[in-house]
N, C-alpha and C. Protein backbone atom coordinates (compact mmCIF):
# COMPACT_ATOMS: atom_id res chain seq x y z
N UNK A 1 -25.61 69.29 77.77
CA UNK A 1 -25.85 70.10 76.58
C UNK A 1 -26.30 71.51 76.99
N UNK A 2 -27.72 71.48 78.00
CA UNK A 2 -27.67 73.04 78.39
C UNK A 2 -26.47 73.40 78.43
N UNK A 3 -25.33 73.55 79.81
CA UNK A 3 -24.32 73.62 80.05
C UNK A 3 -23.23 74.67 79.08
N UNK A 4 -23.31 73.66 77.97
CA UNK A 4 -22.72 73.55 76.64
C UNK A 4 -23.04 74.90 76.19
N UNK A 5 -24.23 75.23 75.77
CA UNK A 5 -25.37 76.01 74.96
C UNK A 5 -25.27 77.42 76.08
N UNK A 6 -25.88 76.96 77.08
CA UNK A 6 -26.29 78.72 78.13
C UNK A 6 -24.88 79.48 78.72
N UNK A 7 -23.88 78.79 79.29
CA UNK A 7 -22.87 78.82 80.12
C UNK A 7 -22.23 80.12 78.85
N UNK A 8 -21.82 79.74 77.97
CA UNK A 8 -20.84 80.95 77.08
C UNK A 8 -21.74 82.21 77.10
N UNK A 9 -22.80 81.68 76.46
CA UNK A 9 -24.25 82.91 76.43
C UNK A 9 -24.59 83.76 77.87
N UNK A 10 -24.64 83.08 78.68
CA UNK A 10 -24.79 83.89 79.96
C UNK A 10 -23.29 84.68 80.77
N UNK A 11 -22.06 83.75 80.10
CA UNK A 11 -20.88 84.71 79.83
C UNK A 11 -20.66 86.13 79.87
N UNK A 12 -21.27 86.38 78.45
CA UNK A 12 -20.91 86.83 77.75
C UNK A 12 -21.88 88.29 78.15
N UNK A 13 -23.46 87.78 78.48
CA UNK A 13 -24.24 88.66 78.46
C UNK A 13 -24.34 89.42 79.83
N UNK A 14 -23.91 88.70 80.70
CA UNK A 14 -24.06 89.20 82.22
C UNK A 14 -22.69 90.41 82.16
N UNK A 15 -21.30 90.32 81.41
CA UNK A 15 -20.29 90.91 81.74
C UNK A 15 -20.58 91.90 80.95
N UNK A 16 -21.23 91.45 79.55
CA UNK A 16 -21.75 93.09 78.81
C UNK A 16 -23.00 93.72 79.28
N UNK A 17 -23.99 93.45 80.10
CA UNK A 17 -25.32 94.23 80.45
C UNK A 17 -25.32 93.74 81.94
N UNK A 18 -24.93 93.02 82.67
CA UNK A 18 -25.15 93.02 84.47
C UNK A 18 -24.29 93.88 84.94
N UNK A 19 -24.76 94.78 86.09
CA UNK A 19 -23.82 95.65 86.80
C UNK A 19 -23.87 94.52 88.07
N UNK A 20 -23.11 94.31 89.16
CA UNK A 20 -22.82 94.16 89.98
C UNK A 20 -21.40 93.24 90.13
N UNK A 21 -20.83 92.51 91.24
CA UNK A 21 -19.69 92.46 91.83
C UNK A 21 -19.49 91.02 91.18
N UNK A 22 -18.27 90.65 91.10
CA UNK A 22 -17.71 89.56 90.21
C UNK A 22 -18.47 88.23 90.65
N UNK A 23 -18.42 88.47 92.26
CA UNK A 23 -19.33 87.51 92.75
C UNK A 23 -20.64 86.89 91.97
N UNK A 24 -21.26 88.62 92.26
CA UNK A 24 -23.22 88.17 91.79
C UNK A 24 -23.35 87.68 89.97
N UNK A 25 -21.86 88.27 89.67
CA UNK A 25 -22.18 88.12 88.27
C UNK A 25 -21.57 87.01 88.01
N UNK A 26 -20.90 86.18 88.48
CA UNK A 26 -20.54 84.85 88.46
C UNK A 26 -21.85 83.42 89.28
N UNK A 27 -22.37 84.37 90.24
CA UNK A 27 -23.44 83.81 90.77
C UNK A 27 -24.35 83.39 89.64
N UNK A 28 -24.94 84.47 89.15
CA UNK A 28 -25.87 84.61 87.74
C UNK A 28 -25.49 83.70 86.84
N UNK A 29 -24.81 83.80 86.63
CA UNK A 29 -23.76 82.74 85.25
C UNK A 29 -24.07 81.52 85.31
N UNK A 30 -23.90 81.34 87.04
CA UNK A 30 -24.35 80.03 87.41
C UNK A 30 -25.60 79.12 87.80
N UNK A 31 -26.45 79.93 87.77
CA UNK A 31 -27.69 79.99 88.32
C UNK A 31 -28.54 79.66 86.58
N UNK A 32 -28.13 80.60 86.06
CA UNK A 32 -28.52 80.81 84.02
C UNK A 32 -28.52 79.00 83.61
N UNK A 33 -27.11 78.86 83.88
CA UNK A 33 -26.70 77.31 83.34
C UNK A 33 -27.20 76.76 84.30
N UNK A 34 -27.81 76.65 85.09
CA UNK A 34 -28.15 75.57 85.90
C UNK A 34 -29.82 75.42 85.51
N UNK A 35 -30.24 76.41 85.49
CA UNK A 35 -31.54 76.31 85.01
C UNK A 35 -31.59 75.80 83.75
N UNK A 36 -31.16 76.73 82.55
CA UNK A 36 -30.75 75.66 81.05
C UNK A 36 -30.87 74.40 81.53
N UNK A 37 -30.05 74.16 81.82
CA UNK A 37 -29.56 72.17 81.82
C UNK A 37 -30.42 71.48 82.32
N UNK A 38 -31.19 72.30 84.09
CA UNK A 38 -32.16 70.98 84.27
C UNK A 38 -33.20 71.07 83.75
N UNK A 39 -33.86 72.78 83.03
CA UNK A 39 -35.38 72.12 82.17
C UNK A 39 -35.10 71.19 81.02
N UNK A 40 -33.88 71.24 80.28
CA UNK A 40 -33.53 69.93 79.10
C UNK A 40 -33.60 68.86 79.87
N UNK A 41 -32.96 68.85 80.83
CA UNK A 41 -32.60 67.50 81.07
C UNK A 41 -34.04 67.16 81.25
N UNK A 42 -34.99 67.85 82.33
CA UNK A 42 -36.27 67.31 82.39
C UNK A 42 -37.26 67.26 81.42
N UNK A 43 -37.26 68.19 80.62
CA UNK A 43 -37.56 68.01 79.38
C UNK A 43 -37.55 66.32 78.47
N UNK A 44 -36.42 66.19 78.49
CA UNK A 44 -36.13 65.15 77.66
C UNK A 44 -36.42 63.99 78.18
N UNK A 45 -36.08 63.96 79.71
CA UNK A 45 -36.89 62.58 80.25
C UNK A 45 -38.22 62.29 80.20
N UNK A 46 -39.46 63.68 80.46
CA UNK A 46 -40.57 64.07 80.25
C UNK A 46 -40.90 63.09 78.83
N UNK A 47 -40.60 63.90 78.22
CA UNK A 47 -40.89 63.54 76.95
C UNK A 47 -40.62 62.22 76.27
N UNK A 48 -39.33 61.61 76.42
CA UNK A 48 -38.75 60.22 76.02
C UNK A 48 -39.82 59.06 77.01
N UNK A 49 -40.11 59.79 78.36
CA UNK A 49 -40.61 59.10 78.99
C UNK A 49 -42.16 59.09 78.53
N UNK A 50 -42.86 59.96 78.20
CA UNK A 50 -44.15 59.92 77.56
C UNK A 50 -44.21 59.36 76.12
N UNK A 51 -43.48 59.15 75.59
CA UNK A 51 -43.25 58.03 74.05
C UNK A 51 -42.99 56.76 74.87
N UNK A 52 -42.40 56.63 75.49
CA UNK A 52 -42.51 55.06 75.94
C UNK A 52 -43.71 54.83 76.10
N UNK A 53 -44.16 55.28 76.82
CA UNK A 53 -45.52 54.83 77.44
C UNK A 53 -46.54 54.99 76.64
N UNK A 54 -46.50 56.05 75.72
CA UNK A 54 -47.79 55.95 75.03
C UNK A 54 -47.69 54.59 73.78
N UNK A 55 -46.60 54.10 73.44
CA UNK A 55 -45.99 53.62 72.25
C UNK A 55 -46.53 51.96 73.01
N UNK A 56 -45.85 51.53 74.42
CA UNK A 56 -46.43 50.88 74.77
C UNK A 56 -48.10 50.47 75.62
N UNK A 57 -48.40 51.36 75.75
CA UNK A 57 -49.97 51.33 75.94
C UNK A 57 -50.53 50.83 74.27
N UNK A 58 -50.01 51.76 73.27
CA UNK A 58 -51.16 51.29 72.33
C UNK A 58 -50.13 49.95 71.35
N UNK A 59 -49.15 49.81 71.84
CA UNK A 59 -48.70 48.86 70.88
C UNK A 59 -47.50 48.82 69.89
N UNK A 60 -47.77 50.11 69.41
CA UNK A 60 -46.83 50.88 68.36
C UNK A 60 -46.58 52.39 68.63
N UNK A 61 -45.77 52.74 67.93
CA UNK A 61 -45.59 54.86 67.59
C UNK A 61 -46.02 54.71 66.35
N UNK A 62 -46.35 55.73 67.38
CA UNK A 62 -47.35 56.47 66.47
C UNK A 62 -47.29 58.47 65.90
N UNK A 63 -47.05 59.33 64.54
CA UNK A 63 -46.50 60.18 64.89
C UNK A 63 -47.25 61.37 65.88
N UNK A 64 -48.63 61.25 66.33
CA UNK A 64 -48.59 62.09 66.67
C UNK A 64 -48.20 62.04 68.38
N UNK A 65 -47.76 60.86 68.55
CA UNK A 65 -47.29 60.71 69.72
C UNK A 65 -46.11 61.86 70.20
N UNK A 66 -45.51 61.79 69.05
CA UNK A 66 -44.47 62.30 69.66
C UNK A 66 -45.10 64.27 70.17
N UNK A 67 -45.81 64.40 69.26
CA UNK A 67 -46.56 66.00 69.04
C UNK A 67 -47.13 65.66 70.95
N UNK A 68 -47.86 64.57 71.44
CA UNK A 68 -48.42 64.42 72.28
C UNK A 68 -47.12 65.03 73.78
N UNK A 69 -46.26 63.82 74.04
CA UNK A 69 -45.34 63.86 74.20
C UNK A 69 -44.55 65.31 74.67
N UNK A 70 -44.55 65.72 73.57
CA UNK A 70 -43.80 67.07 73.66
C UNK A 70 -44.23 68.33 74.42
N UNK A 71 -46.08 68.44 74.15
CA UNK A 71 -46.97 68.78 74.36
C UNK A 71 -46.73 69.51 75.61
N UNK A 72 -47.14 67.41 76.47
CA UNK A 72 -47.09 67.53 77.94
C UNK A 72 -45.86 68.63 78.77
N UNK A 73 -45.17 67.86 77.73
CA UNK A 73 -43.65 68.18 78.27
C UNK A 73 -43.11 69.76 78.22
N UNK A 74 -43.67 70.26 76.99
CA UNK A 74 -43.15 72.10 76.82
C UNK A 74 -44.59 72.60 78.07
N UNK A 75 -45.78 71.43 78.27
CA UNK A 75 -46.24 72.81 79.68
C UNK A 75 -45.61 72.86 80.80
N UNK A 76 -45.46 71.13 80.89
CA UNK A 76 -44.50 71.05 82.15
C UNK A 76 -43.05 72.20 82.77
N UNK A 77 -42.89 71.59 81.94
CA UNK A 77 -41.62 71.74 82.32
C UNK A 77 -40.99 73.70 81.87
N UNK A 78 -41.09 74.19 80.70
CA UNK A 78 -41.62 75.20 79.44
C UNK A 78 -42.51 75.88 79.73
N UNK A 79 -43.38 75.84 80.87
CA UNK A 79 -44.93 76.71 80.89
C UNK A 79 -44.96 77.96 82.19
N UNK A 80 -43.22 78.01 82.72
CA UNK A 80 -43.34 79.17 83.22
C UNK A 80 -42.53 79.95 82.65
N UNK A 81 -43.12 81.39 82.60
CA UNK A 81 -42.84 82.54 81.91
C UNK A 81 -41.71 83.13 82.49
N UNK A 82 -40.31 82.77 82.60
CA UNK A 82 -39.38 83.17 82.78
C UNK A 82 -37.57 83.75 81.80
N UNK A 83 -37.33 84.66 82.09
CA UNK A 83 -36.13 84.32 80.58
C UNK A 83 -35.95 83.62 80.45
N UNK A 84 -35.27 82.52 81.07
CA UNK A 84 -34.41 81.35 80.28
C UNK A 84 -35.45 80.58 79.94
N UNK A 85 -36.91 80.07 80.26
CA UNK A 85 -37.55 79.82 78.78
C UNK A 85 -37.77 80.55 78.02
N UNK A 86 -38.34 81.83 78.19
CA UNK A 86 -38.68 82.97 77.21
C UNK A 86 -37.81 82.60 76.39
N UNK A 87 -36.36 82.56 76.00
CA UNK A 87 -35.55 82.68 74.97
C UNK A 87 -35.11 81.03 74.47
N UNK A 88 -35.52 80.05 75.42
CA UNK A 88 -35.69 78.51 74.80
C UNK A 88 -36.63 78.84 73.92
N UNK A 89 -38.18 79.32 74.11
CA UNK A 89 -38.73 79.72 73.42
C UNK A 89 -39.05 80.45 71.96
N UNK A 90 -38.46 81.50 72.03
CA UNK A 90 -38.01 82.25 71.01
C UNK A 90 -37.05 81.38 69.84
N UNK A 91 -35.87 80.89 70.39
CA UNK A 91 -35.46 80.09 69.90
C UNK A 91 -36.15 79.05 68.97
N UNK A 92 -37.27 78.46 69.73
CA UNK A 92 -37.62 77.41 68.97
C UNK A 92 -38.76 77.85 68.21
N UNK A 93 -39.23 79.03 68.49
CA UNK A 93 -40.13 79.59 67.02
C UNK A 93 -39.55 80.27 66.40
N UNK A 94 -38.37 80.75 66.03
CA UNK A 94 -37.69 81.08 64.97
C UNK A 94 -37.13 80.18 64.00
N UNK A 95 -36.79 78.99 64.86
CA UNK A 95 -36.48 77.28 64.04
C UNK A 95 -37.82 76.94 63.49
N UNK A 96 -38.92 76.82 63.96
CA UNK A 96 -40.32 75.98 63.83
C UNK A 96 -40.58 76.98 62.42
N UNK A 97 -40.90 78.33 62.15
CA UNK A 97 -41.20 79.10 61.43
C UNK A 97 -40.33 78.91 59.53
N UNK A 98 -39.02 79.02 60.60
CA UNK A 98 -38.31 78.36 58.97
C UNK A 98 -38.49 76.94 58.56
N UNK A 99 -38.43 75.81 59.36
CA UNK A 99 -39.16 74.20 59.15
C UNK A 99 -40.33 74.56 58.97
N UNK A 100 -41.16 75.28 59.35
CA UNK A 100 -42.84 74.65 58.17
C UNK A 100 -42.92 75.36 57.03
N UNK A 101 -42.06 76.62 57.08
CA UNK A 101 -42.20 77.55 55.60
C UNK A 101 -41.29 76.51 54.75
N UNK A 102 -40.47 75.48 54.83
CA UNK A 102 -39.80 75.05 54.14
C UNK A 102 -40.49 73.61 53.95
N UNK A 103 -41.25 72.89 54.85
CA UNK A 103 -42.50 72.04 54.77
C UNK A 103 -43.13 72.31 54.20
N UNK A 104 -44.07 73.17 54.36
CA UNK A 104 -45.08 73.87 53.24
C UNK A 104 -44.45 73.83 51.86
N UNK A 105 -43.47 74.07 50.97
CA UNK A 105 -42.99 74.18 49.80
C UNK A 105 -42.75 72.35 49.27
N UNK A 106 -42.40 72.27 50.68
CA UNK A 106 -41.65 70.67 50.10
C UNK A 106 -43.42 69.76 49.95
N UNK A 107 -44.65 70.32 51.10
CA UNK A 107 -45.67 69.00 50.22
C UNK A 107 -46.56 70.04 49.49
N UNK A 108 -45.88 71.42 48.70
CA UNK A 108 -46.62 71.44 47.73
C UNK A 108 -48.11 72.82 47.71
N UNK A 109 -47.49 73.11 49.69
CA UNK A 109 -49.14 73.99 50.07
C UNK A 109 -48.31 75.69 49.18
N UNK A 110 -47.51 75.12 49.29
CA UNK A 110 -46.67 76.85 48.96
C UNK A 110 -45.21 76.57 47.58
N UNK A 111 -45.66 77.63 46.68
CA UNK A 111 -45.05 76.75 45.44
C UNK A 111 -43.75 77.41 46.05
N UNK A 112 -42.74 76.56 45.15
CA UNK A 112 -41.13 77.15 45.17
C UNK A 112 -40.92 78.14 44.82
N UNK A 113 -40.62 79.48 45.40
CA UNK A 113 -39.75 80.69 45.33
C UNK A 113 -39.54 80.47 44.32
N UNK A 114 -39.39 81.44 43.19
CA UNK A 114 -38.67 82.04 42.22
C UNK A 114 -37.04 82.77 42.58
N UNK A 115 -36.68 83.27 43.57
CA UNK A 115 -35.82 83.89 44.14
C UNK A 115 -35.83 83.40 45.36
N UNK A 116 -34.43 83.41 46.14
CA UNK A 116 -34.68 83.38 47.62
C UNK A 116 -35.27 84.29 48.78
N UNK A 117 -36.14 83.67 49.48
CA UNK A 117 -36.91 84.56 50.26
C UNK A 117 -35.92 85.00 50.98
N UNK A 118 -34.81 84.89 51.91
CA UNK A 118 -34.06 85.15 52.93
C UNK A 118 -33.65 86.51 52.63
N UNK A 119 -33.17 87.26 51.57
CA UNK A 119 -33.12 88.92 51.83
C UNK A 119 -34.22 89.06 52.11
N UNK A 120 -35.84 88.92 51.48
CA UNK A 120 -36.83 90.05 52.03
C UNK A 120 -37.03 89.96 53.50
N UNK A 121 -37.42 88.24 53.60
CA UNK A 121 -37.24 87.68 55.36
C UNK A 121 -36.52 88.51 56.32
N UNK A 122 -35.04 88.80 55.90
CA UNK A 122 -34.27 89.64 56.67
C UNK A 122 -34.55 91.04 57.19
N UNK A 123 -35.13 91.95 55.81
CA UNK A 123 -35.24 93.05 55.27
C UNK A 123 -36.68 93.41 56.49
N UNK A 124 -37.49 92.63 56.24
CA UNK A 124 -38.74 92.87 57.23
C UNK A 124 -38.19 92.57 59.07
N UNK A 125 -37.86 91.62 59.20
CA UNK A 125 -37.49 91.34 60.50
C UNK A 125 -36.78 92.86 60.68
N UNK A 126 -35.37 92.62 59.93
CA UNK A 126 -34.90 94.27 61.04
C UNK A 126 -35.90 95.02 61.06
N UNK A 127 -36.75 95.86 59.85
CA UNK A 127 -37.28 97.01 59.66
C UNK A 127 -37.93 96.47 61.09
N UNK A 128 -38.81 95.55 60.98
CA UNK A 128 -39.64 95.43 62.29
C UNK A 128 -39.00 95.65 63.65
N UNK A 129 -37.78 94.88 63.83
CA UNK A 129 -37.62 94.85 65.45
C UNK A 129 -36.58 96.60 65.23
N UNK A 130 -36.23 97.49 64.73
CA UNK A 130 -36.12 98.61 64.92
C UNK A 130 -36.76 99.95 64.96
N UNK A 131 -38.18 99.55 64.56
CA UNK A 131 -39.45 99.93 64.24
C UNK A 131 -39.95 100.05 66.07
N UNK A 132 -40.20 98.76 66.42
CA UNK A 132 -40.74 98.27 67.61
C UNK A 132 -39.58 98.94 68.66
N UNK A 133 -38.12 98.67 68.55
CA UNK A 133 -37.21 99.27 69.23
C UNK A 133 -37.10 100.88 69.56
N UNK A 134 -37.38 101.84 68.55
CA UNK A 134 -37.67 102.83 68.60
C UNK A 134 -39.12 103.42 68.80
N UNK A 135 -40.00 102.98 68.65
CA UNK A 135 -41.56 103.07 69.35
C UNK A 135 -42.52 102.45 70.39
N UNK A 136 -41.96 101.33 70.53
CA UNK A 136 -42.50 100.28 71.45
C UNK A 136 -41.61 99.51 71.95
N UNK A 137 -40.29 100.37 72.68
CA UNK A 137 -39.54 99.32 72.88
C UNK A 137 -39.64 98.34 74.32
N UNK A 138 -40.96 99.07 75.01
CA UNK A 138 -40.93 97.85 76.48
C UNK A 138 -41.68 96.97 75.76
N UNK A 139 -41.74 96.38 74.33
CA UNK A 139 -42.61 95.41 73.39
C UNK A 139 -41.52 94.10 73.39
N UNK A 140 -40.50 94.97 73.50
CA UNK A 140 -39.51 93.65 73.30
C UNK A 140 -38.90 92.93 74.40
N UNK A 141 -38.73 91.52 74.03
CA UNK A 141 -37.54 91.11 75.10
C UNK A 141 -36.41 91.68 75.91
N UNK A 142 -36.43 91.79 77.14
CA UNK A 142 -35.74 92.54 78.00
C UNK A 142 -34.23 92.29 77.17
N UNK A 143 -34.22 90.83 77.53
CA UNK A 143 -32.24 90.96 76.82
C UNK A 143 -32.11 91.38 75.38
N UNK A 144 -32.94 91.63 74.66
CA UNK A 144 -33.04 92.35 73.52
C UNK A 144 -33.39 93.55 73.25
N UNK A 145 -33.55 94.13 74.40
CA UNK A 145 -34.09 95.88 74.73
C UNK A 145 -32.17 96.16 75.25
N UNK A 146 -31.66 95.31 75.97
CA UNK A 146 -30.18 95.74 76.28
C UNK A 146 -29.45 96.11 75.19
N UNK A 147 -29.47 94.83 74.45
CA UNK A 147 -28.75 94.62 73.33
C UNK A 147 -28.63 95.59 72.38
N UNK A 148 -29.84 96.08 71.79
CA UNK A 148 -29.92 97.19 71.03
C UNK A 148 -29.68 98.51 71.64
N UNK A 149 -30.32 98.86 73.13
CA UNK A 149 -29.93 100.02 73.58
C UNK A 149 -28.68 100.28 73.42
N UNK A 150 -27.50 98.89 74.00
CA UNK A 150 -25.79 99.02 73.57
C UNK A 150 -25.50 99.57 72.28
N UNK A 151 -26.28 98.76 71.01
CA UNK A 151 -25.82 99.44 70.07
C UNK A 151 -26.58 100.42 69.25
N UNK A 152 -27.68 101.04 70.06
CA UNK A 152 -28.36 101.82 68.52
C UNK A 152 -28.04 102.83 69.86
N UNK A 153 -28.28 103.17 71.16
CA UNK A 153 -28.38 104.04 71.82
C UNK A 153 -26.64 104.61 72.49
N UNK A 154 -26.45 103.77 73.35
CA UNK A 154 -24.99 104.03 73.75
C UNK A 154 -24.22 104.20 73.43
N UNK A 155 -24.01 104.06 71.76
CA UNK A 155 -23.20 103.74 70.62
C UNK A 155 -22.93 105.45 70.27
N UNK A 156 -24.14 106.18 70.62
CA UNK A 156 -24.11 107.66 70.13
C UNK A 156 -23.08 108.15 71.23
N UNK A 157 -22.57 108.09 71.94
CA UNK A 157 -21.36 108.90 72.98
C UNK A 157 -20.46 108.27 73.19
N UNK A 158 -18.95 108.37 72.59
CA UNK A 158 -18.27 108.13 73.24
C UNK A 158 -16.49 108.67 73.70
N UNK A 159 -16.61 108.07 74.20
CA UNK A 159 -15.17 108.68 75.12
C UNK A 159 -13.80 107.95 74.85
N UNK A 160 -13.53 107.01 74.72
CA UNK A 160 -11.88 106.72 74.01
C UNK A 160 -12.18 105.53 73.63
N UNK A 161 -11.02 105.10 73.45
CA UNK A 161 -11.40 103.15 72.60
C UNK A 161 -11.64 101.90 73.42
N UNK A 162 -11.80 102.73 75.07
CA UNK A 162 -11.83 101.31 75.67
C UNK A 162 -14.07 101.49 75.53
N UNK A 163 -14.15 101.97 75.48
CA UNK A 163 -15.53 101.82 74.86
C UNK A 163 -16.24 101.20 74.12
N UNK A 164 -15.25 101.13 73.07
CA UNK A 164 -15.62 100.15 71.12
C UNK A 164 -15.19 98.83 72.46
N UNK A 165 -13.84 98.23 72.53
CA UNK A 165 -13.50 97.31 73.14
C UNK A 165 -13.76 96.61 74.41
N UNK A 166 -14.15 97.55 75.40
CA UNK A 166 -14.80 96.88 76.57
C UNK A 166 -16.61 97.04 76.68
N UNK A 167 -16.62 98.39 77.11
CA UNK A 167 -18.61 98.56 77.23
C UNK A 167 -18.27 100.97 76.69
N UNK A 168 -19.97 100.59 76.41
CA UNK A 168 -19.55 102.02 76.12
C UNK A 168 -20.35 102.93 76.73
N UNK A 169 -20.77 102.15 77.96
CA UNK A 169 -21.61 103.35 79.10
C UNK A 169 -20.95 103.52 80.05
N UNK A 170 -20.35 104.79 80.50
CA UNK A 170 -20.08 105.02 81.49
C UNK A 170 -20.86 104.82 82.52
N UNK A 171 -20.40 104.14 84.38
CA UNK A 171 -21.18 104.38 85.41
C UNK A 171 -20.82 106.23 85.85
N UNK A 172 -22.12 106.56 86.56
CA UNK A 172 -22.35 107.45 87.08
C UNK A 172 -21.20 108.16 88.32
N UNK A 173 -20.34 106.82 88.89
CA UNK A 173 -19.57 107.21 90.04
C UNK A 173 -18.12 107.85 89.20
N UNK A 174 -17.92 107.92 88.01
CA UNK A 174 -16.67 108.71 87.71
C UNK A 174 -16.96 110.13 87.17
């Protein structure tokens, strides 16, 4: 499943923001997905393996086992500060954030919207991360400091259409 998930993503991102030789950037590619796959994979044994055991120590599951479980398992395995968790990460508090705002409504702590929240939701996020991008942008995630530089910065010069279609920074050696 990493595999599945990082392999297109690290594709995609190394050929639009890595400079170096087909090699290193195929190296990278491979190195990206390899890491993906074995913190899941260890991840999941971690964890499946700490519900067994706690389930049989006390008898039954129990739910906060699984909270327990997971726990261990996101320091383990999850608890060094590197991109490819950084953005497992990110990932999973952008999921967690919409599941409890949508928990919260369903037991009742937060009444039902009148309207859908998702334009204002939207409306604040950009204002924010272009806010932060233009004033604080070593605030942000490196592969998200690329990303935008491509399009809010690089986007201002360009030179013919293989630019829109391939990349739109020139290197320095032409």
């Amino acid at each position: 499943y990493g595999a599945k998930i990082r392999a297109p993503h690290a594709l995609v991102m190394t050929f639009l923001f890595k400079d170096g030789s087909l090699r290193e950037k195929l190296k990278s590619i491979a190195q990206a997905t390899y890491t993906h796959s074995r913190n899941l994979a260890y991840f999941v044994f971690t964890y499946k393996g700490l519900l067994a055991l706690q389930s049989r120590l006390l008898g039954k599951k129990m739910p906060l086992h699984s909270f327990c479980a997971a726990f261990i398992g996101g320091w383990l395995v999850f608890g060094e500060n590197n991109p490819i968790n950084s953005q497992i990460i990110m990932y999973l508090l952008s999921r967690i954030l919409f599941g409890l705002s949508r928990l919260a409504v369903e037991k009742g702590y937060v009444p039902q919207p009148k309207q859908d929240p998702f334009p204002l939701v939207a409306a604040l996020l950009w204002g924010t991360v272009l806010w932060l991008f233009e004033y604080h942008r070593h605030t942000l995630q490196p592969s998200l400091q690329s990303s935008m530089t491509y399009l809010y910065d690089d986007s201002n010069v360009w030179h013919d259409i293989s630019d829109f279609l391939i990349y739109n920074k020139r290197s320095t050696s032409k």
